[in-house]
ModelCIF file with pLDDT and N, C-alpha, C, O atoms, coordinates in Angstrom:
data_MODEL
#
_entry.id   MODEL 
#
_entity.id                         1 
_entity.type                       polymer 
_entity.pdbx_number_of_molecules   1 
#
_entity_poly.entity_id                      1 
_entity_poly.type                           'polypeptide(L)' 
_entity_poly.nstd_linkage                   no 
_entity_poly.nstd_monomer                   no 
_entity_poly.pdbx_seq_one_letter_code       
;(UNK)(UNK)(UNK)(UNK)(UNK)(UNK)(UNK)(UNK)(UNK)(UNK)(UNK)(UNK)(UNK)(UNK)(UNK)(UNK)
(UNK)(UNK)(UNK)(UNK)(UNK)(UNK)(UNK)(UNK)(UNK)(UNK)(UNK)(UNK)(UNK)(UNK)(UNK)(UNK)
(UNK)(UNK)(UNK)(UNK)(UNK)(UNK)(UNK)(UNK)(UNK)(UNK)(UNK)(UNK)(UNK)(UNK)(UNK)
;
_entity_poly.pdbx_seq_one_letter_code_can   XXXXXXXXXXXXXXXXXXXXXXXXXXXXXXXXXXXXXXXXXXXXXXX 
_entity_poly.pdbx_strand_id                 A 
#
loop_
_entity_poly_seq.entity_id 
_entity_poly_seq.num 
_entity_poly_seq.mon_id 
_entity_poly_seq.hetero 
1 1  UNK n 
1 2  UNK n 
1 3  UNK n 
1 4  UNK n 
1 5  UNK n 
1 6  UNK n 
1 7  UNK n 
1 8  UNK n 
1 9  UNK n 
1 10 UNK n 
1 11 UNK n 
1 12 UNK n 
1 13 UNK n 
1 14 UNK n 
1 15 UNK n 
1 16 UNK n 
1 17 UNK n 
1 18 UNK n 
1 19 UNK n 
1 20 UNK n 
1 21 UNK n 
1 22 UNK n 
1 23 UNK n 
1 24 UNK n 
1 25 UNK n 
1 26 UNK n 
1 27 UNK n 
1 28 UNK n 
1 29 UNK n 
1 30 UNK n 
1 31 UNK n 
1 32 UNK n 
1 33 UNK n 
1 34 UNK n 
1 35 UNK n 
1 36 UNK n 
1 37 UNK n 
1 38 UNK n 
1 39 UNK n 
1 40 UNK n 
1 41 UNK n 
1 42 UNK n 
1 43 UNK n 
1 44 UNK n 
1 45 UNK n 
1 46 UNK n 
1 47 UNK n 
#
_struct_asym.id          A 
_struct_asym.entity_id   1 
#
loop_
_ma_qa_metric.id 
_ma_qa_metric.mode 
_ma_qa_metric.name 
_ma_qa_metric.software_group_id 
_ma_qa_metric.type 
1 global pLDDT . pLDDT 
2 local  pLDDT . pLDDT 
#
_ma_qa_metric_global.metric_id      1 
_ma_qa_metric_global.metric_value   94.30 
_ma_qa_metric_global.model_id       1 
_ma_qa_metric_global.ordinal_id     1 
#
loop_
_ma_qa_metric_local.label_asym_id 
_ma_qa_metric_local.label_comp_id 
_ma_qa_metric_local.label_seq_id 
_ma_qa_metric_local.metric_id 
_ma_qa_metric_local.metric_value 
_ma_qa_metric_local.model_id 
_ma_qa_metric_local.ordinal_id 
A UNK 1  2 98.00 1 1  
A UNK 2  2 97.00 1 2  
A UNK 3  2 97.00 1 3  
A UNK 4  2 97.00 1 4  
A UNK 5  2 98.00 1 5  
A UNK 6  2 98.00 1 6  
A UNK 7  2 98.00 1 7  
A UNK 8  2 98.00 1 8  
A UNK 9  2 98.00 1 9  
A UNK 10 2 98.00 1 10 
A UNK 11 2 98.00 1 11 
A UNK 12 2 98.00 1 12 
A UNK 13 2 98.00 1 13 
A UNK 14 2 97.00 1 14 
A UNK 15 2 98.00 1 15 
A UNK 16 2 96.00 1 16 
A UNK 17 2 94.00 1 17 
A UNK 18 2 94.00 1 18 
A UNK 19 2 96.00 1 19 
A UNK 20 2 97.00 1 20 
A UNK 21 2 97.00 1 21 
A UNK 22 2 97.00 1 22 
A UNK 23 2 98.00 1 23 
A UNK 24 2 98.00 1 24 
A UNK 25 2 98.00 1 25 
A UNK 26 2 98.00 1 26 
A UNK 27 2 98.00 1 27 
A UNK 28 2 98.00 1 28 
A UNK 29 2 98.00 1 29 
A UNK 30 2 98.00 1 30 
A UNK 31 2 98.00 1 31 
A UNK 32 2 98.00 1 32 
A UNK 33 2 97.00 1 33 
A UNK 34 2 96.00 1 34 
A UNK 35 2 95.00 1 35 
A UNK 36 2 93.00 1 36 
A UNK 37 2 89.00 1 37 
A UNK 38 2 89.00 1 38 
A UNK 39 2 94.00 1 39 
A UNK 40 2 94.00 1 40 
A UNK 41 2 96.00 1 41 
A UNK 42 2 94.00 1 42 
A UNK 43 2 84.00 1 43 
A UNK 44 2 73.00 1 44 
A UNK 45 2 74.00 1 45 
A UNK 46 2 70.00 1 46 
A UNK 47 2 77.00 1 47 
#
loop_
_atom_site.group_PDB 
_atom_site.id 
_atom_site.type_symbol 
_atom_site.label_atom_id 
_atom_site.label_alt_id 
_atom_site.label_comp_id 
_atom_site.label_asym_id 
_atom_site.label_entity_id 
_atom_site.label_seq_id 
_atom_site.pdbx_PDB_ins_code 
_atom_site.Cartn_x 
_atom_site.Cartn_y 
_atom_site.Cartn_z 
_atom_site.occupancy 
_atom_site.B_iso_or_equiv 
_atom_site.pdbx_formal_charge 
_atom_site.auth_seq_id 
_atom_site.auth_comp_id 
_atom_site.auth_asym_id 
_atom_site.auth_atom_id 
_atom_site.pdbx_PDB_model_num 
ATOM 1   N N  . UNK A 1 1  ? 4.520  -54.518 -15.793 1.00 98.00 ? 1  UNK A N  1 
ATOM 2   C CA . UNK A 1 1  ? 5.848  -54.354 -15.205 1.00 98.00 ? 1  UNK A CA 1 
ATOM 3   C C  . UNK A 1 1  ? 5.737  -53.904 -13.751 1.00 98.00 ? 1  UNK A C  1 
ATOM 4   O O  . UNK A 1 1  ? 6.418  -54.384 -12.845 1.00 98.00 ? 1  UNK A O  1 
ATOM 5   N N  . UNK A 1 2  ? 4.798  -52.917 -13.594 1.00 97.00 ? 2  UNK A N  1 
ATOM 6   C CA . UNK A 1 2  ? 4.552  -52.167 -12.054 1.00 97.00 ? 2  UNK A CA 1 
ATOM 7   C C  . UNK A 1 2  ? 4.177  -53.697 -11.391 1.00 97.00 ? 2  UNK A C  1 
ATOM 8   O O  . UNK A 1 2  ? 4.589  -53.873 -10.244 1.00 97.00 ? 2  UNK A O  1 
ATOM 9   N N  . UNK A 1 3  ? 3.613  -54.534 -11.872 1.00 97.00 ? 3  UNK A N  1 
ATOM 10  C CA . UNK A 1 3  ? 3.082  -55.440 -10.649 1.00 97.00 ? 3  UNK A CA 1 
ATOM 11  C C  . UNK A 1 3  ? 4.155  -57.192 -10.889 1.00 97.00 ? 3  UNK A C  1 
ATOM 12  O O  . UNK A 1 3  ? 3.746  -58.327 -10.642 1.00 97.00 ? 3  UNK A O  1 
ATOM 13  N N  . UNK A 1 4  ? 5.548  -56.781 -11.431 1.00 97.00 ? 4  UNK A N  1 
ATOM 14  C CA . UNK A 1 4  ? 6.524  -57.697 -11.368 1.00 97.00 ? 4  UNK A CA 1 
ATOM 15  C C  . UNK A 1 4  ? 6.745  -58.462 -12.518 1.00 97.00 ? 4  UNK A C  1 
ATOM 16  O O  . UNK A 1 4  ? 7.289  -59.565 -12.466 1.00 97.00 ? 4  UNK A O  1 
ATOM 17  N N  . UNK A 1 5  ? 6.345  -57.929 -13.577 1.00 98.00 ? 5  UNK A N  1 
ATOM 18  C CA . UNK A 1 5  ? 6.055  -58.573 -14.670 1.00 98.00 ? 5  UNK A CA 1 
ATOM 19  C C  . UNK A 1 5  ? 7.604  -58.557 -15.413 1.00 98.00 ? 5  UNK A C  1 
ATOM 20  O O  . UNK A 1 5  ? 8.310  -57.612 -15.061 1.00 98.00 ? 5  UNK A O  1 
ATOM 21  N N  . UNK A 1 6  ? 8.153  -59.433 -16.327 1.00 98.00 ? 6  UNK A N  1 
ATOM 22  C CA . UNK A 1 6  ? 9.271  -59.006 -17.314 1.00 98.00 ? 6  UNK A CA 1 
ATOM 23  C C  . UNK A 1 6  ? 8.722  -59.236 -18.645 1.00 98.00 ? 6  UNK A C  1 
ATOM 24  O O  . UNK A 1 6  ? 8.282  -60.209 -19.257 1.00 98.00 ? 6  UNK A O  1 
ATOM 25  N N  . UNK A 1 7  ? 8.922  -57.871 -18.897 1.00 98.00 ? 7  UNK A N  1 
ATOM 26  C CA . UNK A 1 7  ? 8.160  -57.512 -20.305 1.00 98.00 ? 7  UNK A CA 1 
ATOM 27  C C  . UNK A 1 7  ? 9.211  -57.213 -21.633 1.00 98.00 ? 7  UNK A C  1 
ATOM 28  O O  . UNK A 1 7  ? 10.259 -56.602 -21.422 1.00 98.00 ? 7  UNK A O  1 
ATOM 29  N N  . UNK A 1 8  ? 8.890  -57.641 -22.888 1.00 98.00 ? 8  UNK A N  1 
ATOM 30  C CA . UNK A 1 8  ? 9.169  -57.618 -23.884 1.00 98.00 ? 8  UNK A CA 1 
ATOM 31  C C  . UNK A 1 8  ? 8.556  -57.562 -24.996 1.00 98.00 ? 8  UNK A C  1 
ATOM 32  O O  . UNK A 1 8  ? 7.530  -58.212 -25.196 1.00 98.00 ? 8  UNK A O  1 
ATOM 33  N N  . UNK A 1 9  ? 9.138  -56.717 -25.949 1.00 98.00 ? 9  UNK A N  1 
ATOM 34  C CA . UNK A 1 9  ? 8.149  -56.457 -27.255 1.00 98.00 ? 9  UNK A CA 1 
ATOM 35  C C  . UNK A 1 9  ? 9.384  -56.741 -28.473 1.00 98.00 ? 9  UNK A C  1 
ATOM 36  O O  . UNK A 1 9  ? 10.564 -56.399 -28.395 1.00 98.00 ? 9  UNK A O  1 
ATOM 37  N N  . UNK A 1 10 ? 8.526  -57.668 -29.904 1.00 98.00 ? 10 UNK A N  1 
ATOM 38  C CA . UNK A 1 10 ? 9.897  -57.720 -30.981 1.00 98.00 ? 10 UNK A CA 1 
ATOM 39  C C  . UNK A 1 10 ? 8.875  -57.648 -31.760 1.00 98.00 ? 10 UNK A C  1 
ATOM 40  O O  . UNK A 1 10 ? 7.707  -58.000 -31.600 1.00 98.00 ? 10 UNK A O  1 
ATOM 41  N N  . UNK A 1 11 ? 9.444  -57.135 -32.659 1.00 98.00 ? 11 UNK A N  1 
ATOM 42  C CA . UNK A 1 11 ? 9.072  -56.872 -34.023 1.00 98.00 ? 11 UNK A CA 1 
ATOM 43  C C  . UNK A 1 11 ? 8.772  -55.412 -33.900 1.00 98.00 ? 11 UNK A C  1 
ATOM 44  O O  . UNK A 1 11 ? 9.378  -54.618 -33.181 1.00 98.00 ? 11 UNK A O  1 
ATOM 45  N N  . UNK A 1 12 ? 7.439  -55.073 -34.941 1.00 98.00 ? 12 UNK A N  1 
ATOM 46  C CA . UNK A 1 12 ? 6.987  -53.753 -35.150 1.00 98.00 ? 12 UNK A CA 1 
ATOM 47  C C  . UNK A 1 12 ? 6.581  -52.813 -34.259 1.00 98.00 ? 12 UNK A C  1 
ATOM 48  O O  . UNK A 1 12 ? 5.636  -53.294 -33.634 1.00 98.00 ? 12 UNK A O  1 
ATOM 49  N N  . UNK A 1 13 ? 6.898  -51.373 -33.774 1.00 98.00 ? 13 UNK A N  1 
ATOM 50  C CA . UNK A 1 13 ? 6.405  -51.025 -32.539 1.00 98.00 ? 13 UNK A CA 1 
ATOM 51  C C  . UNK A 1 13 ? 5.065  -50.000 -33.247 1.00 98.00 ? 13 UNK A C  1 
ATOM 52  O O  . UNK A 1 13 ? 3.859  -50.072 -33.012 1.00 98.00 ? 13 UNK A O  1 
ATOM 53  N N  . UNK A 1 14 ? 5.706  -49.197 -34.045 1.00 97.00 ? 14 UNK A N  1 
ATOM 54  C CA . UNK A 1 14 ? 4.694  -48.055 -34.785 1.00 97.00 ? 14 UNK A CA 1 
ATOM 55  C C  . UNK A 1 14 ? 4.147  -47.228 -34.047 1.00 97.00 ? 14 UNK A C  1 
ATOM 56  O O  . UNK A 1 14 ? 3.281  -46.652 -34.705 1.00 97.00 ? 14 UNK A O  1 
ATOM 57  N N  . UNK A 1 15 ? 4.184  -46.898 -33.132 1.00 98.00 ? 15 UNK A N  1 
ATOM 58  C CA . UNK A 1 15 ? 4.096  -46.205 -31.785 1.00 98.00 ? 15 UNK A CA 1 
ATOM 59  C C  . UNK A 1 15 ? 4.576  -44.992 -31.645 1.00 98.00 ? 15 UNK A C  1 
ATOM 60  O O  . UNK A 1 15 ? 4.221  -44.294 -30.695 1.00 98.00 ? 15 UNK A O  1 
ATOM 61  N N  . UNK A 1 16 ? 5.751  -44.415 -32.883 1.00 96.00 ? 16 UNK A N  1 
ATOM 62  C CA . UNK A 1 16 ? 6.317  -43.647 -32.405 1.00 96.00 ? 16 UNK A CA 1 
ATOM 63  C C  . UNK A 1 16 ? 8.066  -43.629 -32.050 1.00 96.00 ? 16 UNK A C  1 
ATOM 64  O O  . UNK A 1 16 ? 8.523  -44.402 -31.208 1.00 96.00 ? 16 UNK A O  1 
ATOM 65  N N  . UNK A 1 17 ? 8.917  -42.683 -32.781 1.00 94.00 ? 17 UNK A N  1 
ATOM 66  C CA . UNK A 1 17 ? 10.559 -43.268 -32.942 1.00 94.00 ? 17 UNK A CA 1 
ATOM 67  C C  . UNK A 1 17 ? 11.109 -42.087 -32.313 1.00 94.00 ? 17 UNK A C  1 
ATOM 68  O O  . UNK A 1 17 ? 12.338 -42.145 -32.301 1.00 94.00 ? 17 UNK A O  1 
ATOM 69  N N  . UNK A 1 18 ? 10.668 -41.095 -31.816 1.00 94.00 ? 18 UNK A N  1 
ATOM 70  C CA . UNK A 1 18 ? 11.697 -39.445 -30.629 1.00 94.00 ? 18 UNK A CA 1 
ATOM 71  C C  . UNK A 1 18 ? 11.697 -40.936 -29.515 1.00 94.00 ? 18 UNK A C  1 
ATOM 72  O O  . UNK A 1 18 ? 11.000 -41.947 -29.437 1.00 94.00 ? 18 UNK A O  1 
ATOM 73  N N  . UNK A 1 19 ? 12.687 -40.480 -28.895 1.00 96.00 ? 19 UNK A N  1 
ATOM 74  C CA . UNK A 1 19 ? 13.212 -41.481 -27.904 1.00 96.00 ? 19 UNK A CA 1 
ATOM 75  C C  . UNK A 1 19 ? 12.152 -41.456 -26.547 1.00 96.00 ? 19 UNK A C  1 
ATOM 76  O O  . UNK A 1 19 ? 12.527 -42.229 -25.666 1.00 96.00 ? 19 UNK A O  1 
ATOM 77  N N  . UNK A 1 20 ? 10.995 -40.761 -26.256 1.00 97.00 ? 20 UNK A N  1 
ATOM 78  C CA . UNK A 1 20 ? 9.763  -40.902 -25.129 1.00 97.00 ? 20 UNK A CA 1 
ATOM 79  C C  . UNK A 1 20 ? 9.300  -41.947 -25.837 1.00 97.00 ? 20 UNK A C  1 
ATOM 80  O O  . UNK A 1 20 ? 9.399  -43.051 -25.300 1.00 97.00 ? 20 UNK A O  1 
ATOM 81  N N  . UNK A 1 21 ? 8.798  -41.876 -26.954 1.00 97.00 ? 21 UNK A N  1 
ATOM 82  C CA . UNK A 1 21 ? 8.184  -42.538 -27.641 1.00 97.00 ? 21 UNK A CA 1 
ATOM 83  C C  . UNK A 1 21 ? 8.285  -44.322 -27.472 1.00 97.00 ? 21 UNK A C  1 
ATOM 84  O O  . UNK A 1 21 ? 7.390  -45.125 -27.209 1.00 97.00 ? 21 UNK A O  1 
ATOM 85  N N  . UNK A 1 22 ? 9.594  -44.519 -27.712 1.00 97.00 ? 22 UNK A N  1 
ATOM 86  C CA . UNK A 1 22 ? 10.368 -45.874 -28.054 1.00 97.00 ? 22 UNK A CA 1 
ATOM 87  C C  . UNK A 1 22 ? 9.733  -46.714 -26.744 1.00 97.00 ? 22 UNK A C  1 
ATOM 88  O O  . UNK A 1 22 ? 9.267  -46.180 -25.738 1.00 97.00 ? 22 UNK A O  1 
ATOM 89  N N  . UNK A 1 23 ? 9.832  -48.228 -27.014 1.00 98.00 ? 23 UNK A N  1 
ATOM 90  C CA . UNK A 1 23 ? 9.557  -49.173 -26.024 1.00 98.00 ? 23 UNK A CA 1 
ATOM 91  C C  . UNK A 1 23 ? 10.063 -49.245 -24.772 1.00 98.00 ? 23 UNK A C  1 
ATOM 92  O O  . UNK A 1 23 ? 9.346  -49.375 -23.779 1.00 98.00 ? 23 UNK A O  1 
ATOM 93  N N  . UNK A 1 24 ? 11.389 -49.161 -24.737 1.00 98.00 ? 24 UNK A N  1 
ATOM 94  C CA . UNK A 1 24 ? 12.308 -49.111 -23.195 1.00 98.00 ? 24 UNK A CA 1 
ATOM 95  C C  . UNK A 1 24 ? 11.087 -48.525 -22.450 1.00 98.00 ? 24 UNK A C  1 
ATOM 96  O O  . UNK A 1 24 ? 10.265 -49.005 -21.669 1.00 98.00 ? 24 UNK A O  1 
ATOM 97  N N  . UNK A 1 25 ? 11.331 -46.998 -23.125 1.00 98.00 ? 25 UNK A N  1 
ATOM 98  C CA . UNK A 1 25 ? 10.235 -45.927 -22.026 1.00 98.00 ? 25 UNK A CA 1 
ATOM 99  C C  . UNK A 1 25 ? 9.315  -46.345 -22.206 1.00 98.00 ? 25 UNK A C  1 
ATOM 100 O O  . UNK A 1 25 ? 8.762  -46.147 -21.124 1.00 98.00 ? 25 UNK A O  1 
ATOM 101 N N  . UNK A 1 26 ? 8.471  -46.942 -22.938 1.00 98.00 ? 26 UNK A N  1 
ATOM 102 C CA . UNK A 1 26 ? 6.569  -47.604 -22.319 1.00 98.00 ? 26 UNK A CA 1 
ATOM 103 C C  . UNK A 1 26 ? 6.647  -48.686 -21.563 1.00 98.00 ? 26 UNK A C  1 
ATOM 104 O O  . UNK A 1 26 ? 5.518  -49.177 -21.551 1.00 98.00 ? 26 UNK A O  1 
ATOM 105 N N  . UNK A 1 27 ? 7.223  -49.192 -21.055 1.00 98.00 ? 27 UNK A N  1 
ATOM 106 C CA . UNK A 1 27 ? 6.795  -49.899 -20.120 1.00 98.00 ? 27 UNK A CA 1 
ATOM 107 C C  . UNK A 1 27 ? 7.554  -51.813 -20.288 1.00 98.00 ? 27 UNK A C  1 
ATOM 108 O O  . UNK A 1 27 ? 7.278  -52.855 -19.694 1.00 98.00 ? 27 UNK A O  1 
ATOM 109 N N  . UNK A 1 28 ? 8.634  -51.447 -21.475 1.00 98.00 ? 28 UNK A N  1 
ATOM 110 C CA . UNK A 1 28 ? 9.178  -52.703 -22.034 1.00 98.00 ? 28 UNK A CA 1 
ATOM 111 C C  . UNK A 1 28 ? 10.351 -52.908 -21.709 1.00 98.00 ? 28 UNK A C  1 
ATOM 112 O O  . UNK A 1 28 ? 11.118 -52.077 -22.197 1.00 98.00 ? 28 UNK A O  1 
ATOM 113 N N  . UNK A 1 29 ? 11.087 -54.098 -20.736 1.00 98.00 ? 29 UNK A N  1 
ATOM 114 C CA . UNK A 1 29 ? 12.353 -54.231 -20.636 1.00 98.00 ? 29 UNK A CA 1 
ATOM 115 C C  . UNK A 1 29 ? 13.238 -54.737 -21.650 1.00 98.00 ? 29 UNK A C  1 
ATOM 116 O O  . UNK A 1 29 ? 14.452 -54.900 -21.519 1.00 98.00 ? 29 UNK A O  1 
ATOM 117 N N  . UNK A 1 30 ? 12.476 -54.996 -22.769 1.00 98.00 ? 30 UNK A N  1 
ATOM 118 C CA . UNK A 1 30 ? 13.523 -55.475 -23.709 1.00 98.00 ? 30 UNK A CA 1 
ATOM 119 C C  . UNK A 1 30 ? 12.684 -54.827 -25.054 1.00 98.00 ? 30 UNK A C  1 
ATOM 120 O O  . UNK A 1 30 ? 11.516 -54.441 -24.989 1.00 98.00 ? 30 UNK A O  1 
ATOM 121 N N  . UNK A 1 31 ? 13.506 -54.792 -26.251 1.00 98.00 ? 31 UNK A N  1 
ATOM 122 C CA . UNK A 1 31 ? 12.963 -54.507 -27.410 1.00 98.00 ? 31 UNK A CA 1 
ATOM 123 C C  . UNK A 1 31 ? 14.077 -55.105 -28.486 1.00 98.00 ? 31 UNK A C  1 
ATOM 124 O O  . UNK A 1 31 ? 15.300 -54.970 -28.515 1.00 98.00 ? 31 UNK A O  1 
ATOM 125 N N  . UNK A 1 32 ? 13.169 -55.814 -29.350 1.00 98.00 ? 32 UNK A N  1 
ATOM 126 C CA . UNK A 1 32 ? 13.555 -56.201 -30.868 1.00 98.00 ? 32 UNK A CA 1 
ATOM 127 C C  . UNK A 1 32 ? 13.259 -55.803 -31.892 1.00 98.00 ? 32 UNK A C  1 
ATOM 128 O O  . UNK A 1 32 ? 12.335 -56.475 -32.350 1.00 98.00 ? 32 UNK A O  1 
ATOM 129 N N  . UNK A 1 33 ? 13.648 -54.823 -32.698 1.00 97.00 ? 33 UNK A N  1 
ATOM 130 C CA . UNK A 1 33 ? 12.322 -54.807 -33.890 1.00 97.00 ? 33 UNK A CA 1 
ATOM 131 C C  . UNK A 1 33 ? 12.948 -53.144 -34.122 1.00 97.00 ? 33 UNK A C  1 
ATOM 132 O O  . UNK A 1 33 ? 13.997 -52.720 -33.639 1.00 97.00 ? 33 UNK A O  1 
ATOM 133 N N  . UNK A 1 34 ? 12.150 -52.509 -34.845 1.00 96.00 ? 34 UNK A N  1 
ATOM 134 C CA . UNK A 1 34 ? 11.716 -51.405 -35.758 1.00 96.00 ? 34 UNK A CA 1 
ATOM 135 C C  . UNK A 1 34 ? 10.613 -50.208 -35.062 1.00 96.00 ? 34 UNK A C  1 
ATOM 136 O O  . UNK A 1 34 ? 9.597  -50.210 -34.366 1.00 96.00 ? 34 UNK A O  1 
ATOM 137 N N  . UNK A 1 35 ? 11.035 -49.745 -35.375 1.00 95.00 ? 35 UNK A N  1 
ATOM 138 C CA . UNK A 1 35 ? 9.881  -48.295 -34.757 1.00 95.00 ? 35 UNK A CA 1 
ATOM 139 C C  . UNK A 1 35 ? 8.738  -47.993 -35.797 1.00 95.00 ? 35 UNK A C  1 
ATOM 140 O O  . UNK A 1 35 ? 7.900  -47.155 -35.463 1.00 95.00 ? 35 UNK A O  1 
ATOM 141 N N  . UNK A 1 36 ? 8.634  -48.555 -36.937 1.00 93.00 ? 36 UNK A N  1 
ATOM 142 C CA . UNK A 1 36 ? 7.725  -47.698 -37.526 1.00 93.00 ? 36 UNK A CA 1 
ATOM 143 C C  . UNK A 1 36 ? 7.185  -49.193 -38.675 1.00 93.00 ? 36 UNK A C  1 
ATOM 144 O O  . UNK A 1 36 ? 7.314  -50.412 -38.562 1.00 93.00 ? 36 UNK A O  1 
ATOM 145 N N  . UNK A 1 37 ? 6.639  -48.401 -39.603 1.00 89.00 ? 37 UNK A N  1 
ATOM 146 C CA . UNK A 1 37 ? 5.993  -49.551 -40.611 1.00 89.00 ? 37 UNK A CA 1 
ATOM 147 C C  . UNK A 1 37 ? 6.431  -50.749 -41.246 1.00 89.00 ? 37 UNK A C  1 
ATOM 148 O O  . UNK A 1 37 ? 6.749  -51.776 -40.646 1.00 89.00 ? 37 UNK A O  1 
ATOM 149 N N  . UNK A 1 38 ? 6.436  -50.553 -42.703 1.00 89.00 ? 38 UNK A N  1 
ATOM 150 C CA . UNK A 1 38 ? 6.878  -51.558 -43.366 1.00 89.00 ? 38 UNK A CA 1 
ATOM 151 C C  . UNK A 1 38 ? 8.418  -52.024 -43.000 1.00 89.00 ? 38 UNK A C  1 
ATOM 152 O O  . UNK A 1 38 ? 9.102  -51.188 -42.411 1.00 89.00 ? 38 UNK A O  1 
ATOM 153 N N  . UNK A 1 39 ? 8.900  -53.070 -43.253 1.00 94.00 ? 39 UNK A N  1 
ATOM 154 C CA . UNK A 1 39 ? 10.270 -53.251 -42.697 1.00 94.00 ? 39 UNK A CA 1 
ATOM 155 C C  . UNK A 1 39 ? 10.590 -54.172 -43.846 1.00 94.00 ? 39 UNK A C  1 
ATOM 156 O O  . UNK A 1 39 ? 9.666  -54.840 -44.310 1.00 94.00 ? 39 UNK A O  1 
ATOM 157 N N  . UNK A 1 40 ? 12.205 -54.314 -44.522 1.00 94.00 ? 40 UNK A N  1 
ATOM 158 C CA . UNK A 1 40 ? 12.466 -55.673 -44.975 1.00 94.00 ? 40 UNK A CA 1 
ATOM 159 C C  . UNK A 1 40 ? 12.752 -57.013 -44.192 1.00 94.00 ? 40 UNK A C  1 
ATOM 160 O O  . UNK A 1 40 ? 13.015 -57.161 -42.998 1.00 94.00 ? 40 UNK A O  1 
ATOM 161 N N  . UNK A 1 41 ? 12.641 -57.854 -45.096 1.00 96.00 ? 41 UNK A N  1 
ATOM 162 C CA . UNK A 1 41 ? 12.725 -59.238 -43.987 1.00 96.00 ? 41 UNK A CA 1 
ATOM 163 C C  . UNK A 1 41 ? 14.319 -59.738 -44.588 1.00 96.00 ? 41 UNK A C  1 
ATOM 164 O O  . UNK A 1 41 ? 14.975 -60.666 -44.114 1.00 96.00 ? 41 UNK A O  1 
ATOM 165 N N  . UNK A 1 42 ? 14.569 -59.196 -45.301 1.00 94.00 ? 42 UNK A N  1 
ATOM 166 C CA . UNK A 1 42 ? 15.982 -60.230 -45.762 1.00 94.00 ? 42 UNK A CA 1 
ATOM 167 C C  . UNK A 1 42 ? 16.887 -58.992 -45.950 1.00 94.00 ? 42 UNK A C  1 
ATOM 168 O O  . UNK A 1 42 ? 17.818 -59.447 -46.614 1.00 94.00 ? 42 UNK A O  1 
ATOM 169 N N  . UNK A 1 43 ? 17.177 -57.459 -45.702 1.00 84.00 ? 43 UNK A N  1 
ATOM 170 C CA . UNK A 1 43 ? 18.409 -56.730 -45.830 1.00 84.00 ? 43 UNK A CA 1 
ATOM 171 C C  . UNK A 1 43 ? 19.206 -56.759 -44.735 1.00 84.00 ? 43 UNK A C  1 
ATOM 172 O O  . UNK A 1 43 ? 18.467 -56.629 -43.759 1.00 84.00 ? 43 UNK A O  1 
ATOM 173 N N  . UNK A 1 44 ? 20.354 -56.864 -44.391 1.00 73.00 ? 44 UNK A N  1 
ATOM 174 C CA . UNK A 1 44 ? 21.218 -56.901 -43.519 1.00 73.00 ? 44 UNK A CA 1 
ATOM 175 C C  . UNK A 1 44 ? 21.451 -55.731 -42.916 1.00 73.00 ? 44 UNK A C  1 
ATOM 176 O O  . UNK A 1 44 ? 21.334 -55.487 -41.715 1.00 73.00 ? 44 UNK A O  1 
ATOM 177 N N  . UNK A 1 45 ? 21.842 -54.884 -43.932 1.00 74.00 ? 45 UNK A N  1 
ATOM 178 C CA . UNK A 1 45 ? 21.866 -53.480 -43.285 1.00 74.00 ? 45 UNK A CA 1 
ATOM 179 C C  . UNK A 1 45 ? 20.502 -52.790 -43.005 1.00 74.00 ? 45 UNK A C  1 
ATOM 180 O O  . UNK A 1 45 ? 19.459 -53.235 -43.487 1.00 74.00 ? 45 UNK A O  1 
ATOM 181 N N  . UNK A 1 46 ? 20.557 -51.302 -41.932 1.00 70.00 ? 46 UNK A N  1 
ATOM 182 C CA . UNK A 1 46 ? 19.710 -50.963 -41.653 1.00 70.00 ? 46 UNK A CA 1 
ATOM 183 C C  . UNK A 1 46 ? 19.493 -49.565 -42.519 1.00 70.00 ? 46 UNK A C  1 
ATOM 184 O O  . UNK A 1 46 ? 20.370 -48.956 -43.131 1.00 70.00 ? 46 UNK A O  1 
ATOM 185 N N  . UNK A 1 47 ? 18.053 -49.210 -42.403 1.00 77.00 ? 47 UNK A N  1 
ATOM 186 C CA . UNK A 1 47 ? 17.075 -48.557 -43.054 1.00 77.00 ? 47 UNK A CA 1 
ATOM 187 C C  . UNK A 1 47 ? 17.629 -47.074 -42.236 1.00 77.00 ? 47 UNK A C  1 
ATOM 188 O O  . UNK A 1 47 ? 17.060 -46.003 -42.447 1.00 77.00 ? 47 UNK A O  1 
#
């Protein structure tokens, strides 16, 4: 990103879910996905 890049991450991050943690703040202009492990693939609502 520092050298002009547009960055994005989807799916699983596992990285970590307190809000420093989360993708925005590492270094990602976009995010799709889940903060942590296992995930369902077919529930609508969220976990």
């Amino acid at each position: 990103k520092s050298a002009g890049y547009n960055t994005a991450v989807l799916g699983k991050w596992h990285l970590g879910s307190a809000p420093r943690f989360q993708p925005l703040e590492r270094g990602f202009d976009e995010f799709f996905g889940f903060l942590h492990g296992a995930h369902s693939y077919m529930s609508p609502t969220h976990s």
